[in-house]
Protein backbone atom coordinates (compact mmCIF):
# COMPACT_ATOMS: atom_id res chain seq x y z
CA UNK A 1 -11.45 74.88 -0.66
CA UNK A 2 -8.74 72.33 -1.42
CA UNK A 3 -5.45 72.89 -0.85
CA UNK A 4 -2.99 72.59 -2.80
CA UNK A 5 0.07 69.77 -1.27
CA UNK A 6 3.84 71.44 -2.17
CA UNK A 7 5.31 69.22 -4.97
CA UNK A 8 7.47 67.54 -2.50
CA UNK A 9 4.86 66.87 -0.34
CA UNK A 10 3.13 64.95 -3.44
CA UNK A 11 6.04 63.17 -4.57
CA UNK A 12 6.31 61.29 -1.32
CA UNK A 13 2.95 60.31 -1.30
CA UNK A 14 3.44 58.75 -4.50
CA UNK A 15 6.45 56.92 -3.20
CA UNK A 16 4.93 56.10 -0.18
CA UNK A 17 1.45 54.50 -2.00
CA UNK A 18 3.81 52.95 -4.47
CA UNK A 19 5.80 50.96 -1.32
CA UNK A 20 2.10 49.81 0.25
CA UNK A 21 1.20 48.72 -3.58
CA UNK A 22 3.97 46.30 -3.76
CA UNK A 23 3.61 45.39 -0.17
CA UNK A 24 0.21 44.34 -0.51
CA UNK A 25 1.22 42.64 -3.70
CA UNK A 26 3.71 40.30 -1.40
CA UNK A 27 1.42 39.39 0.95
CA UNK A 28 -0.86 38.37 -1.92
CA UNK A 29 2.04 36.68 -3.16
CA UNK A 30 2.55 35.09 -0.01
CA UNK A 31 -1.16 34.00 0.59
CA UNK A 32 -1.88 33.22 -2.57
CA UNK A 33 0.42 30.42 -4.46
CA UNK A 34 -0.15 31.77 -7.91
CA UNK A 35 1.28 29.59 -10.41
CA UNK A 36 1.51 26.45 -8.04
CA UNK A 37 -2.81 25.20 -7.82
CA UNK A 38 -3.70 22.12 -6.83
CA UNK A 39 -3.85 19.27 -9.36
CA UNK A 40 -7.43 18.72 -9.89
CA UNK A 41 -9.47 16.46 -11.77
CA UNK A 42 -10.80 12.94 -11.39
CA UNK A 43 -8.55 10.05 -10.43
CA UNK A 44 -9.67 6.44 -9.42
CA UNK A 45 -7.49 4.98 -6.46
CA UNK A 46 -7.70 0.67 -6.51
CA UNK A 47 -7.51 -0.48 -2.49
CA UNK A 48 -8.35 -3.95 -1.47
CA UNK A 49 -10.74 -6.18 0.47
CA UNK A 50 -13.30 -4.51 3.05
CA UNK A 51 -10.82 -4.59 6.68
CA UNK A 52 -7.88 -5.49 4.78
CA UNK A 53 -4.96 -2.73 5.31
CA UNK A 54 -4.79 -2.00 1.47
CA UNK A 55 -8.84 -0.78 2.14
CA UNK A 56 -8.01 0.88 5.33
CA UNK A 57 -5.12 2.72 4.19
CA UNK A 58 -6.65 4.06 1.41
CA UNK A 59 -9.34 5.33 3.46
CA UNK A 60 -6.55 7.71 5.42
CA UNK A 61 -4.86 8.63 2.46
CA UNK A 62 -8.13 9.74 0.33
CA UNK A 63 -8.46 12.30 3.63
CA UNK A 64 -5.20 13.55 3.39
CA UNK A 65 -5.35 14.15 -0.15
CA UNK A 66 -8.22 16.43 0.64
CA UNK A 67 -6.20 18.72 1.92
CA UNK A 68 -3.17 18.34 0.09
CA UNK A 69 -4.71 18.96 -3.18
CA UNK A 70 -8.74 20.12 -2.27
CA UNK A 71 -9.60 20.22 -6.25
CA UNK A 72 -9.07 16.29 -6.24
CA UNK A 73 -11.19 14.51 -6.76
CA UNK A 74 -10.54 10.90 -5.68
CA UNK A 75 -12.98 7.58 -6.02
CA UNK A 76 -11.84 4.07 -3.94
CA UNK A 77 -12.53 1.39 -5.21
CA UNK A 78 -12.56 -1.93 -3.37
CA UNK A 79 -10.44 -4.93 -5.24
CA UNK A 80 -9.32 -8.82 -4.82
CA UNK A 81 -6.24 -7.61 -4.32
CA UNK A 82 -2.65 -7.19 -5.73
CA UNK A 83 -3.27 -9.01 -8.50
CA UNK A 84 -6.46 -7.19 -9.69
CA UNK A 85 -4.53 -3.90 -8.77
CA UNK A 86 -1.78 -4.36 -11.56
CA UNK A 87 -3.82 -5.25 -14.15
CA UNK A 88 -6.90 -2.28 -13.53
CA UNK A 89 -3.77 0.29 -13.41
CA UNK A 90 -2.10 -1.50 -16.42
CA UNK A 91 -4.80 -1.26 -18.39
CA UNK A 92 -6.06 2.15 -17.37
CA UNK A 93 -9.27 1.53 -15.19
CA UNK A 94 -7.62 2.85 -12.08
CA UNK A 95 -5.13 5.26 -11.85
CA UNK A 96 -2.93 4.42 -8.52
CA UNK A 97 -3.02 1.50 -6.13
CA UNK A 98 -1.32 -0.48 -3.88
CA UNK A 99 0.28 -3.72 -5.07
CA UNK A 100 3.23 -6.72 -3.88
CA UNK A 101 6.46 -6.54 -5.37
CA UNK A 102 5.71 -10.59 -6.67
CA UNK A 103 2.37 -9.54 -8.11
CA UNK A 104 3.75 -6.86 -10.39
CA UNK A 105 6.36 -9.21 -10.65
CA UNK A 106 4.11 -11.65 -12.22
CA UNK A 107 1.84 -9.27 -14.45
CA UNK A 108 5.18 -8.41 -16.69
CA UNK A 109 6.76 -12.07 -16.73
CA UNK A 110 2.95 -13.04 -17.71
CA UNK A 111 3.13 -9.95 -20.70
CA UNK A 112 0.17 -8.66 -19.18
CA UNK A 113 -1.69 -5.63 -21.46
CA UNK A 114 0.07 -2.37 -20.62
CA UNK A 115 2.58 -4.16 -18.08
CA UNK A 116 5.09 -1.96 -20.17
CA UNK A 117 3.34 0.96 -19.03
CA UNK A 118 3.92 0.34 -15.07
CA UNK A 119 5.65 2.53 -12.80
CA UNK A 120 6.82 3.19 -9.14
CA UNK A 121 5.87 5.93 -7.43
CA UNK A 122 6.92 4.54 -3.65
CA UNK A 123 8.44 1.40 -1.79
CA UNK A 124 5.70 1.80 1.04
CA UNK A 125 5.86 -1.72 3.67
CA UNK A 126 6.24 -4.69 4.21
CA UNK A 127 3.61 -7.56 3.88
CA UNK A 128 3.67 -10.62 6.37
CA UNK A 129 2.71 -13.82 5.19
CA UNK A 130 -0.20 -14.94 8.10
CA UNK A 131 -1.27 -18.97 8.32
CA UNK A 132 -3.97 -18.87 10.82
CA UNK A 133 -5.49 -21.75 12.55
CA UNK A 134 -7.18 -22.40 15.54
CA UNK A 135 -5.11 -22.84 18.40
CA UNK A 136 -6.31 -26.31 19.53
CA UNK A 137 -5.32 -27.41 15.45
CA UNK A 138 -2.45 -29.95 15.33
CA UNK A 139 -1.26 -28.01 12.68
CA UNK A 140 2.21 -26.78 13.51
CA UNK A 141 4.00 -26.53 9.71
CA UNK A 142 2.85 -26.02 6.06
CA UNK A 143 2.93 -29.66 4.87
CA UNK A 144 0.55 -30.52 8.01
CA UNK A 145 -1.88 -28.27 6.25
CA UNK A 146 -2.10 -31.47 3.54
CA UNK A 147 -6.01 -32.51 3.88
CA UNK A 148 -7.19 -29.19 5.20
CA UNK A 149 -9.71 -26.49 4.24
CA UNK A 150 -7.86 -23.82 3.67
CA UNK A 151 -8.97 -20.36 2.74
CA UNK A 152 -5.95 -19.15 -0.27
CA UNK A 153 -7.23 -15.64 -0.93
CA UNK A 154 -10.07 -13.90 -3.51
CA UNK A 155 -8.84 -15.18 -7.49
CA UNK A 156 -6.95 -11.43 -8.36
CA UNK A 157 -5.65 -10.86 -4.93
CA UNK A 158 -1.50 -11.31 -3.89
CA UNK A 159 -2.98 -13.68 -0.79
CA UNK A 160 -3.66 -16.36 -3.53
CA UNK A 161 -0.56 -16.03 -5.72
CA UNK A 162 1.56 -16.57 -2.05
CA UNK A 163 -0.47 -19.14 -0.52
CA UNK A 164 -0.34 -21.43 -3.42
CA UNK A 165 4.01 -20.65 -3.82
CA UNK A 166 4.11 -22.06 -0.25
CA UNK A 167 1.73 -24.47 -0.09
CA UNK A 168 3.62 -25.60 -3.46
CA UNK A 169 7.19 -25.00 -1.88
CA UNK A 170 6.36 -27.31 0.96
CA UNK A 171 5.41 -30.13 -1.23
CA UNK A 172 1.61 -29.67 -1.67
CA UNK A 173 -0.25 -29.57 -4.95
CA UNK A 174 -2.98 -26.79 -3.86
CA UNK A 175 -5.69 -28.14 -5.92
CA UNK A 176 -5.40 -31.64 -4.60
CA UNK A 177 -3.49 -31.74 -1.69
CA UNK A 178 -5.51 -29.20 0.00
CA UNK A 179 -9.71 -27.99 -0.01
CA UNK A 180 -8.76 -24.36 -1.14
CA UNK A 181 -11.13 -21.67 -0.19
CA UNK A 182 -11.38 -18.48 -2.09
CA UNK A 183 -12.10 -16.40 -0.13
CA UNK A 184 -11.22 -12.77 1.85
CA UNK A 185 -9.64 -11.79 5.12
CA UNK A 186 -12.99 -10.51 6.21
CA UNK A 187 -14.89 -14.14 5.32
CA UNK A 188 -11.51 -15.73 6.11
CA UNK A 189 -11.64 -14.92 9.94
CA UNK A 190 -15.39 -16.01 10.25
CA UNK A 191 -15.04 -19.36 8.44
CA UNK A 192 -12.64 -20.02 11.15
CA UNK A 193 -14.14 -18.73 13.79
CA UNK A 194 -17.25 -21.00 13.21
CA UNK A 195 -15.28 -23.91 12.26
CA UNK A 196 -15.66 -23.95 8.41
CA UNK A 197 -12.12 -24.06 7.54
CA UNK A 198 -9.20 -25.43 9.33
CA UNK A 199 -6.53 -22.35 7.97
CA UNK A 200 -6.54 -19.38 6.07
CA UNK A 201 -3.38 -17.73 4.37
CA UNK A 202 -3.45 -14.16 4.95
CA UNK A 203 -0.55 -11.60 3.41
CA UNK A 204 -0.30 -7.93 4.92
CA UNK A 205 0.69 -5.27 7.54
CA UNK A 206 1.37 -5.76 10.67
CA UNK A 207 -1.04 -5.97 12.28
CA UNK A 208 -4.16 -6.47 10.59
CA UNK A 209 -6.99 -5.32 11.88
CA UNK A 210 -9.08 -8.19 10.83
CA UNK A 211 -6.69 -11.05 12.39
CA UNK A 212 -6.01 -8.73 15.78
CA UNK A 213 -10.01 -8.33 16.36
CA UNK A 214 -10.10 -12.15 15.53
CA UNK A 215 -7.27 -12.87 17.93
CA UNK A 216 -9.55 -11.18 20.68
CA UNK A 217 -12.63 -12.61 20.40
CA UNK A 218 -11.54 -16.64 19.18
CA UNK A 219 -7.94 -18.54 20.34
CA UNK A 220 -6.14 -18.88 17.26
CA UNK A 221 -1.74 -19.57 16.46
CA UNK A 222 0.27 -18.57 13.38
CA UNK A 223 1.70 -21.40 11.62
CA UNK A 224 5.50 -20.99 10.92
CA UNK A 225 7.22 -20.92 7.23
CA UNK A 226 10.67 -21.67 7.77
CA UNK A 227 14.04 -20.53 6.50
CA UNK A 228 14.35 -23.33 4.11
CA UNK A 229 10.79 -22.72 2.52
CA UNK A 230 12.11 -19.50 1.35
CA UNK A 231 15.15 -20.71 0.28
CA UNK A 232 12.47 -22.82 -1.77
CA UNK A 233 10.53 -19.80 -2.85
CA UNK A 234 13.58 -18.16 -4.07
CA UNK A 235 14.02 -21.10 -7.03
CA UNK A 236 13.19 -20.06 -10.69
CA UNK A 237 9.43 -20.44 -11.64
CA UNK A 238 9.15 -21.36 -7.62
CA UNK A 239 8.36 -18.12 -6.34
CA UNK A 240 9.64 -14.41 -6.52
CA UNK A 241 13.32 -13.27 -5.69
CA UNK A 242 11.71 -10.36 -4.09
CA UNK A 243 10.59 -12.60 -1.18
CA UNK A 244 12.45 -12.50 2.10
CA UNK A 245 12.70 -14.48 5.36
CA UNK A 246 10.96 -12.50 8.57
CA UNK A 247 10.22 -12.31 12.10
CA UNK A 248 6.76 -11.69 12.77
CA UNK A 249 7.67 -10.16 15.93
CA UNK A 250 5.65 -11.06 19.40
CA UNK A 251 4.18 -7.89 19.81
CA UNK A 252 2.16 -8.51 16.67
CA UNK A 253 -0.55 -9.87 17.92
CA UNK A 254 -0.24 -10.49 21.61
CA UNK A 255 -3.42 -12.34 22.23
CA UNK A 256 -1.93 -15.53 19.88
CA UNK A 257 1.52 -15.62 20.09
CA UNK A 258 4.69 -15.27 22.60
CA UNK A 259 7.51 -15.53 20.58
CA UNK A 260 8.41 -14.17 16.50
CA UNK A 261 7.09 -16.54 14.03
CA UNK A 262 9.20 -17.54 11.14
CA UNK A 263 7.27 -16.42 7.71
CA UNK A 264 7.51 -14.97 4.39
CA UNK A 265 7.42 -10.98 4.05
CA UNK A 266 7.35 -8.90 0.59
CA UNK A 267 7.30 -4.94 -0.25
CA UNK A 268 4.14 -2.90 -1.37
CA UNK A 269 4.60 -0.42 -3.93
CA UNK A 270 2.74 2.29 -4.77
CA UNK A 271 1.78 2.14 -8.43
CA UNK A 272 1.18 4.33 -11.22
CA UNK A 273 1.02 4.53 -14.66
CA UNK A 274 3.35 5.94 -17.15
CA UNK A 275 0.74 8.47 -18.65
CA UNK A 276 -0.42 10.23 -15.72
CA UNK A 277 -0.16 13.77 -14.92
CA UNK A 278 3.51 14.31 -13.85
CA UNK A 279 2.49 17.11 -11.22
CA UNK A 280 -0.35 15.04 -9.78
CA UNK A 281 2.02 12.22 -9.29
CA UNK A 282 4.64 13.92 -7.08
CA UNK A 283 1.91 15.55 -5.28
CA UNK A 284 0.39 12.12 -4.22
CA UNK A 285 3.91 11.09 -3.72
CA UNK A 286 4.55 14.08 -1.55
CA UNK A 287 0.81 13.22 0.37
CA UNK A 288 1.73 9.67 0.75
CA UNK A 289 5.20 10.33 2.48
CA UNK A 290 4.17 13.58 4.29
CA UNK A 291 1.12 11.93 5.67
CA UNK A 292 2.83 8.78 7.48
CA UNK A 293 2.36 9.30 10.97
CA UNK A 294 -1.22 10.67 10.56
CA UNK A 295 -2.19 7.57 8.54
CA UNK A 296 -0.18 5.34 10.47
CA UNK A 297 -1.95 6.01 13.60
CA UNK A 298 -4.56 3.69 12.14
CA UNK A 299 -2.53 1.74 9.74
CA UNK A 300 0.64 0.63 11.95
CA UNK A 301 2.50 -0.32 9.08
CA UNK A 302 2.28 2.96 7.18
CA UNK A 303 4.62 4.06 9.93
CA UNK A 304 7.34 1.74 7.66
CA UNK A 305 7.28 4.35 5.43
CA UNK A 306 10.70 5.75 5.37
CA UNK A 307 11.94 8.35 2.66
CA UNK A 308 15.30 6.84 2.23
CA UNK A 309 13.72 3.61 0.68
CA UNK A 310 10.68 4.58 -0.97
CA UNK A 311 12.77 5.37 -3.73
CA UNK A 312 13.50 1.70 -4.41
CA UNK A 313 10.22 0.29 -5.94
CA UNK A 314 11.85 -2.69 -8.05
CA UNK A 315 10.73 -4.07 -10.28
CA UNK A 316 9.27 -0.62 -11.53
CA UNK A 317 10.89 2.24 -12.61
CA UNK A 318 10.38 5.04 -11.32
CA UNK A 319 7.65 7.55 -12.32
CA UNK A 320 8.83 10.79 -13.81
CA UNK A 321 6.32 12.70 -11.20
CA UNK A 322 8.01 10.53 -8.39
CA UNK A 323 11.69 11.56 -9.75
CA UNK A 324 10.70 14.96 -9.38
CA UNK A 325 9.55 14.70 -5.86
CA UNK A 326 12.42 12.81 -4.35
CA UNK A 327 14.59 15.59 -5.96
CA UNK A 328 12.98 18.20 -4.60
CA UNK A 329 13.95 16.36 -0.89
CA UNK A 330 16.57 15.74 -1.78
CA UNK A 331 19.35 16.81 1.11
């Protein structure tokens, strides 16, 4: 037979399964972040040209947002560059990229469609303006580059809109004065190697993959752009006030240069439009600062990435999924 428990006896059992219920109901709490999923979905991510850093670091990133936010769903998709960046995310067919400062610059002074709709989510890095010639080439300055085949970049990408500003800056009509070459960093580096162009203009990281593995394998020097140029580039309809002198420092790439080279560098943002999820844009915010160091062990410059500035991404404003973020860090 069952016996009976003394009324005391039952009321602490009662208390005592009611304590393990809400126990077990923390730890679910705890496990489980109810209230706080993943953003899922589809979203289309613009990069670059194949072995260009843009490609490259969107190849890290699309890993770490796998785990940051699993129910993503995130396609690549290869561009021309900053130029073709801006106007896919502008006009909807992509919903984040990476793009120059002068590019988006451009796209709104231009009235491009939707360049209303354009916002900031992060200032990322720096690009470095590259002129790359053989190292034998008597080429030692911009306007020596008058006569030459020169590879200026794919039509949409940033390379083009800064080769021609210097080329221009230094006196040369890039049309006339020069062969121009449109054409890749990947194409770029084998057109020189096998002696099909005399330069190339290249703008990114430090360093580029495609320019260090071309530095290995053929002897090649970076051409300097000088103070002055800049000061040049800085003139109204010239260039873009968000250009600034740099070092490209020695370590760069060891195998073609001693000493910093004079040149041109300009910020990447990352881009966004006004429309899009507020929640999935500080969580690829969040992804994008948190993962740094992991993506910057392949993409050196991704190390740049410093939380104090990536809050400055003129000339955008910033995204209202970005504000929220950099509140939420906020010391």
């Amino acid at each position: 037979m069952f016996q009976v428990l003394p009324r005391i006896g039952r009321r602490r059992a009662l208390q005592a399964s009611a304590a393990a219920f809400v126990a077990f109901g923390l730890l679910l709490w705890w496990l489980l972040p109810l209230g706080e999923s993943s953003p899922g979905g589809k979203v289309v991510f613009s990069t670059g040209t194949p072995n260009g850093v843009y490609q490259v670091y969107g190849d890290m990133l699309e890993e770490a947002l796998a785990k940051d936010m699993p129910s993503l769903d995130v396609t690549l998709e290869q561009s021309e560059g900053s130029q073709e960046n801006v106007a896919r995310v502008a006009t909807g067919q992509a919903d984040f990229t990476i793009a120059a400062a002068d590019a988006v610059e451009k796209y709104q002074a231009n009235g491009g469609p939707g360049a209303d709709l354009l916002r900031g989510c992060a200032r990322l890095y720096d690009d470095y303006v590259h002129v790359v010639v053989p190292r034998t080439s008597s080429v030692e300055s911009i306007a020596e580059l008058k006569g030459k085949r020169v590879a200026v970049g794919q039509r949409g990408s940033g390379v083009r809109l800064i080769a021609e500003q210097v080329l221009a800056a230094a006196g040369l009509d890039p049309e006339k004065d020069v062969t121009p070459v449109y054409v890749g960093i990947a194409d770029a580096t084998e057109l020189l190697a096998s002696k099909k162009i005399d330069a190339f203009f290249w703008s990114g990281g430090l360093p580029t993959r495609a320019v260090s593995e071309l530095s290995e394998r053929f002897d090649i020097k970076l051409v300097p752009i000088d103070a002055d140029l800049v000061a040049k580039l800085h003139q109204p309809g010239a260039g873009s006030s968000y250009y600034r002198a740099a070092l490209m420092p020695a370590d760069a790439y060891p195998s073609a240069q001693r000493v910093g080279v004079p040149t041109v560098a300009v910020a990447n943002l990352l881009v966004a439009r006004k429309g899009t999820d507020e929640t999935l844009t500080e969580g690829m915010t969040r992804t994008v600062i948190n993962s740094r160091d992991r993506i910057g062990e392949k993409v050196h410059a991704a190390q740049r990435v410093d939380l104090r500035t990536a809050i400055y991404t003129d000339p955008l404003k910033l995204h209202r999924g970005a504000q929220h973020y950099y509140r939420s860090v906020k010391p």
